[in-house]
N, C-alpha and C. Protein backbone atom coordinates (compact mmCIF):
# COMPACT_ATOMS: atom_id res chain seq x y z
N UNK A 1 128.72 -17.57 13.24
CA UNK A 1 128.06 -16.59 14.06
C UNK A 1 129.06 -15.48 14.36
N UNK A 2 128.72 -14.51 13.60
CA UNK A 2 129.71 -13.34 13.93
C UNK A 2 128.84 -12.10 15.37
N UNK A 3 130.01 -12.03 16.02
CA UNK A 3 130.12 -10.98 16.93
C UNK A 3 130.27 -9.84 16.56
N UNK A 4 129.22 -8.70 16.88
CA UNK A 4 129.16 -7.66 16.58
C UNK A 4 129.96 -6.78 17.79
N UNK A 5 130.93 -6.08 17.44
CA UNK A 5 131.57 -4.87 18.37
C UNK A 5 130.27 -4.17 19.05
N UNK A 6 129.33 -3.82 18.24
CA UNK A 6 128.09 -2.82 18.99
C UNK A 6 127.15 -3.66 19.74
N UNK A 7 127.17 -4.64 19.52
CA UNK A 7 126.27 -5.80 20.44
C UNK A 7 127.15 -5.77 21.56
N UNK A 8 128.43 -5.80 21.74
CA UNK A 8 129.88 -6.52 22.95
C UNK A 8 128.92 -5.11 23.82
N UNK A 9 129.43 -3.75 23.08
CA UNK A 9 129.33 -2.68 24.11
C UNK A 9 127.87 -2.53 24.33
N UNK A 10 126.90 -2.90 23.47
CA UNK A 10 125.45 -2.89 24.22
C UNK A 10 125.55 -3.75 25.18
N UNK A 11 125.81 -5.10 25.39
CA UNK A 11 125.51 -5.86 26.47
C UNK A 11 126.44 -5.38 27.95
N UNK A 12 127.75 -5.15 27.32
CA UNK A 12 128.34 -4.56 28.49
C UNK A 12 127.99 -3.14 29.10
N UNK A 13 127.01 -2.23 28.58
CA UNK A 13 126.50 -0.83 28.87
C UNK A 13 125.22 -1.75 29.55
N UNK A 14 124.63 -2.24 29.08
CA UNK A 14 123.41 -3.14 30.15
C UNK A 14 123.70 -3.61 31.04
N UNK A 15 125.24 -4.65 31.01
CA UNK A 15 125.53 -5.29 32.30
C UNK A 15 126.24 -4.14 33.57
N UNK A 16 126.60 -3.01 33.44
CA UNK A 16 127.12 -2.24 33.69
C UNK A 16 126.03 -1.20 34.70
N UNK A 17 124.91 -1.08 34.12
CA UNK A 17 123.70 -0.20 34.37
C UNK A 17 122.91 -1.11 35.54
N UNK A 18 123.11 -2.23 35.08
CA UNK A 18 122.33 -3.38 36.27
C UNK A 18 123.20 -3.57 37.08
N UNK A 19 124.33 -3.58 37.17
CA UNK A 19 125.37 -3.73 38.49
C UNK A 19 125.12 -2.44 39.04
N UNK A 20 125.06 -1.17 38.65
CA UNK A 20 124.82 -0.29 39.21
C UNK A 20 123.57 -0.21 39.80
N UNK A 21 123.03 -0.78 39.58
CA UNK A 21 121.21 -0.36 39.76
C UNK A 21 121.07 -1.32 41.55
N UNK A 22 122.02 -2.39 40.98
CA UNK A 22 121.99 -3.78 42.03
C UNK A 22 123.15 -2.85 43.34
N UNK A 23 123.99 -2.10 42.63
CA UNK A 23 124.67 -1.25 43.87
C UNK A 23 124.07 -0.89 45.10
N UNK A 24 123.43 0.54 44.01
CA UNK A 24 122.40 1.30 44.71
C UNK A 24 121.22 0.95 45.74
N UNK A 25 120.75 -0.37 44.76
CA UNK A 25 119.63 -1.23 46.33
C UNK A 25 120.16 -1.59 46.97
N UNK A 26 121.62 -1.74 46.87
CA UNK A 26 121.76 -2.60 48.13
C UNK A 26 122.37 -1.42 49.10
N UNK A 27 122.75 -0.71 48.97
CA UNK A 27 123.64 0.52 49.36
C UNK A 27 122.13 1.10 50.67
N UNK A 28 121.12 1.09 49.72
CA UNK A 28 119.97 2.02 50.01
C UNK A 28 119.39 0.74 51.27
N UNK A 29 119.42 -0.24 50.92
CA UNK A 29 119.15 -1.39 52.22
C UNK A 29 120.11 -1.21 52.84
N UNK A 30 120.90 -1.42 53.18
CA UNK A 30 122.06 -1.49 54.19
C UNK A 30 122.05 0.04 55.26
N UNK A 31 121.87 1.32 54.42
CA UNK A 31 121.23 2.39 55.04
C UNK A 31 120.26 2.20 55.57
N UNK A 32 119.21 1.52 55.47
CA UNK A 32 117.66 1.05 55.85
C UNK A 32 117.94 0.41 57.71
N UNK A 33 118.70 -0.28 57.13
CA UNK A 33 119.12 -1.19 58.24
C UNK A 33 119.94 -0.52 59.16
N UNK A 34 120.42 0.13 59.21
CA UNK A 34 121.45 1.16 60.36
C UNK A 34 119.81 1.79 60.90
N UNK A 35 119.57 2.54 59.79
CA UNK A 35 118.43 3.65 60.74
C UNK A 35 117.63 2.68 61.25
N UNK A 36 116.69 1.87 61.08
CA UNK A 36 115.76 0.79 61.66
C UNK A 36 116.62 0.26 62.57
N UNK A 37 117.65 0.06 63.22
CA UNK A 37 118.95 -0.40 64.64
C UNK A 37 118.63 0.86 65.46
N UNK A 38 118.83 1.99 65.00
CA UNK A 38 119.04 3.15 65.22
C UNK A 38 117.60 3.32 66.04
N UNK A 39 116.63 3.20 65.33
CA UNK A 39 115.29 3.52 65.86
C UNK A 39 115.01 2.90 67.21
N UNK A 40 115.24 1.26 66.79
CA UNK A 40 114.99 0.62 67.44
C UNK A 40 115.94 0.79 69.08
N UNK A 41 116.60 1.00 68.51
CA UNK A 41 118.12 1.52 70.37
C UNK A 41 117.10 2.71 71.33
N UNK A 42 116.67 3.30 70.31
CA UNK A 42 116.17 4.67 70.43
C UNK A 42 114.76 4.65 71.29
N UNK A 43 114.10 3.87 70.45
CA UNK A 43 112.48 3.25 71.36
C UNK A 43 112.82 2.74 72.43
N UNK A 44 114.08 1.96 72.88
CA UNK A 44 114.51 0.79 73.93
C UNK A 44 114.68 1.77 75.29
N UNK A 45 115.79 2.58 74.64
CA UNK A 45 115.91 4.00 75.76
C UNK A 45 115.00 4.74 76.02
N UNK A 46 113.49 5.23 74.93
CA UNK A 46 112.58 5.83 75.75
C UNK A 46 112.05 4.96 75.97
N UNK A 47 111.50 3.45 76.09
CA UNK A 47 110.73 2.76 77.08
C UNK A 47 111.17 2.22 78.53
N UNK A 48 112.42 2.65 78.52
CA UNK A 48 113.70 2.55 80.01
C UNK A 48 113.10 3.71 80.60
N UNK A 49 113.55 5.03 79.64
CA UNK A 49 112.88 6.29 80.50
C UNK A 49 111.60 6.33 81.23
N UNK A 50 110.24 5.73 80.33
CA UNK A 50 109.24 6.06 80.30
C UNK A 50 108.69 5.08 81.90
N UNK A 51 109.49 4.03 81.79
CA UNK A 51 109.53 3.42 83.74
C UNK A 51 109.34 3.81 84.13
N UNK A 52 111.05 4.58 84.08
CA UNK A 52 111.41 5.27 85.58
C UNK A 52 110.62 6.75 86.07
N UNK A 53 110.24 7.03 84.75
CA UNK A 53 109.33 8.10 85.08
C UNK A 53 108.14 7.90 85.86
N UNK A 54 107.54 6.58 85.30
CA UNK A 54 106.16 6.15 86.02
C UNK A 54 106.57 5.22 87.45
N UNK A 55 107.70 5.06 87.40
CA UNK A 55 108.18 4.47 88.72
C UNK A 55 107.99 5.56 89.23
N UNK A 56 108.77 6.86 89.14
CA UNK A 56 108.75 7.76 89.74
C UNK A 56 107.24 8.54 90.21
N UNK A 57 106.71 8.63 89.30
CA UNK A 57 105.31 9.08 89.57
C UNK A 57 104.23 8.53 90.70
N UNK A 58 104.86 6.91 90.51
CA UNK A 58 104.18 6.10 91.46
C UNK A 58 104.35 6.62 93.01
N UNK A 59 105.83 6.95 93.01
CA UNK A 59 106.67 7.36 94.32
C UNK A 59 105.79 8.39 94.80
N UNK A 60 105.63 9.36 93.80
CA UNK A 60 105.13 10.49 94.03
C UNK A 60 103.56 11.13 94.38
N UNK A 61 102.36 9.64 93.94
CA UNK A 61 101.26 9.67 94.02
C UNK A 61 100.85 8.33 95.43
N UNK A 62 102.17 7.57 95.67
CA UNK A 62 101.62 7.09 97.19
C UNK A 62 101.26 8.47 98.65
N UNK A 63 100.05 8.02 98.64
CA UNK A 63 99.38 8.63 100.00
C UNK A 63 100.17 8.81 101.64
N UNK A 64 101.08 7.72 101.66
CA UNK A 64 101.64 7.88 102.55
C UNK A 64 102.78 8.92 102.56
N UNK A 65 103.05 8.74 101.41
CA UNK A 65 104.31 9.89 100.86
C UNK A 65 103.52 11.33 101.19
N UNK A 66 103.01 11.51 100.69
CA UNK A 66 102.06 12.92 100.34
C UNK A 66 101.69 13.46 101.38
N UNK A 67 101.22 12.32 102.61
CA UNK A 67 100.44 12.37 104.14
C UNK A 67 102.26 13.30 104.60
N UNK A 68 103.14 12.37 104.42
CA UNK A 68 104.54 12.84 105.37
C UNK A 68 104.85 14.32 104.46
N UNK A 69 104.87 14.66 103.45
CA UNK A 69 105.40 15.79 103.21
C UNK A 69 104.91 16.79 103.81
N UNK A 70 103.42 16.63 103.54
CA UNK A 70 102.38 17.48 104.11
C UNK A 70 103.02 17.74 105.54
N UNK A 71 102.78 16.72 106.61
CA UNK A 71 103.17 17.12 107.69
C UNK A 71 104.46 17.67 108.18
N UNK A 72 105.27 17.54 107.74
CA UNK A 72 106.88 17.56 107.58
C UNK A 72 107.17 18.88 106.81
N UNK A 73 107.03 19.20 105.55
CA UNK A 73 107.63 19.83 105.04
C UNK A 73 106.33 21.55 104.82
N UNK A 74 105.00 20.96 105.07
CA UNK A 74 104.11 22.24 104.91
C UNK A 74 103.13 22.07 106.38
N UNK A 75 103.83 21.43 107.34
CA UNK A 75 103.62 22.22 108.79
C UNK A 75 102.17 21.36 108.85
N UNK A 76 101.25 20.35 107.71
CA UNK A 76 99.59 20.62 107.92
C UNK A 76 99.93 19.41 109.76
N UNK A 77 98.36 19.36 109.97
CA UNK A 77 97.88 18.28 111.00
C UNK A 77 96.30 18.03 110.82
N UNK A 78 96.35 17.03 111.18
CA UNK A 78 95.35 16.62 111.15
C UNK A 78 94.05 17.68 111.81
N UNK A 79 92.79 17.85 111.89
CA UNK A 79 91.87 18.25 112.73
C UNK A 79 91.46 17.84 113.61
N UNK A 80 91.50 18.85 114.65
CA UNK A 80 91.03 18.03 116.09
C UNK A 80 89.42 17.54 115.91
N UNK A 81 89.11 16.43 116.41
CA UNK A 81 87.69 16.07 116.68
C UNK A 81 86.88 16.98 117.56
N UNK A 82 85.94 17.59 116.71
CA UNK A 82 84.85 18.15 117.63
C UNK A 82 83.62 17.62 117.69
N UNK A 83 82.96 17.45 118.31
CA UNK A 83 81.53 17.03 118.94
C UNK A 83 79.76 18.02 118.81
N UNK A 84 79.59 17.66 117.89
CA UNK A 84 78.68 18.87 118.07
C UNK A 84 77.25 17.95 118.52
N UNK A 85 76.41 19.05 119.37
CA UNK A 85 75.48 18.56 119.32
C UNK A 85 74.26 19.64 119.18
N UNK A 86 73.05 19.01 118.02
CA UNK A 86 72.26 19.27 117.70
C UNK A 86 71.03 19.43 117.95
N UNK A 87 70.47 20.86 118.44
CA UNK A 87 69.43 21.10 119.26
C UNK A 87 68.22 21.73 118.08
N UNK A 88 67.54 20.83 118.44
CA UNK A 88 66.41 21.39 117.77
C UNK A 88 64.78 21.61 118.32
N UNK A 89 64.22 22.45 118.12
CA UNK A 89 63.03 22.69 118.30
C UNK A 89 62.23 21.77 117.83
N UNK A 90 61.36 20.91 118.77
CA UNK A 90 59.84 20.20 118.22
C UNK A 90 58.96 20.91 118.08
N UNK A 91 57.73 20.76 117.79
CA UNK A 91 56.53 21.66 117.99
C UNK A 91 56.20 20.41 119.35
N UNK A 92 55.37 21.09 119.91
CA UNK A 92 54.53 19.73 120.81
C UNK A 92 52.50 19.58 120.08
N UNK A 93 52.87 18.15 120.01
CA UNK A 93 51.48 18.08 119.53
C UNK A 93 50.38 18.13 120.50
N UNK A 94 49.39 18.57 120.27
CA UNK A 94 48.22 19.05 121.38
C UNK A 94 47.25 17.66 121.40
């Protein structure tokens, strides 16, 4: 069984092209995997934000809060109670 020189460098130009090929996927996964960490850090911090925001909002939509600014900071008060009373005309029946 003779060995051909052009067979040696065909198989080694094939084995050569597939190590490269096997590089590149893996090169291109390993990039995959940083950005998908990356994303994921990223979603973690806006769902931290997205709390404190609605924590905050909460702060900001209690009634009692809103009742004290009002009075405190834009002077309101309550309305005094008035009493009215309602006079009306009957006919008188005959």
């Amino acid at each position: 069984m003779k060995f051909n020189f052009r067979q040696a460098i065909f198989i080694l130009a094939v084995f050569v092209i597939l190590a490269g090929i096997h590089l590149f996927i893996t090169t291109q996964n390993i990039g995959l995997k940083y950005k998908t960490t990356d994303l994921k850090i990223r979603l973690n911090e806006l769902l931290s934000k997205n709390r404190a925001l609605g924590s905050q909002l909460a702060k900001k939509e209690n009634l009692k809060n809103i009742e004290k600014y009002a009075r405190e900071k834009l002077g309101m008060v309550y309305p005094k109670k008035i009493n009215y009373i309602v006079i009306s005309k009957e006919k008188k029946k005959d």
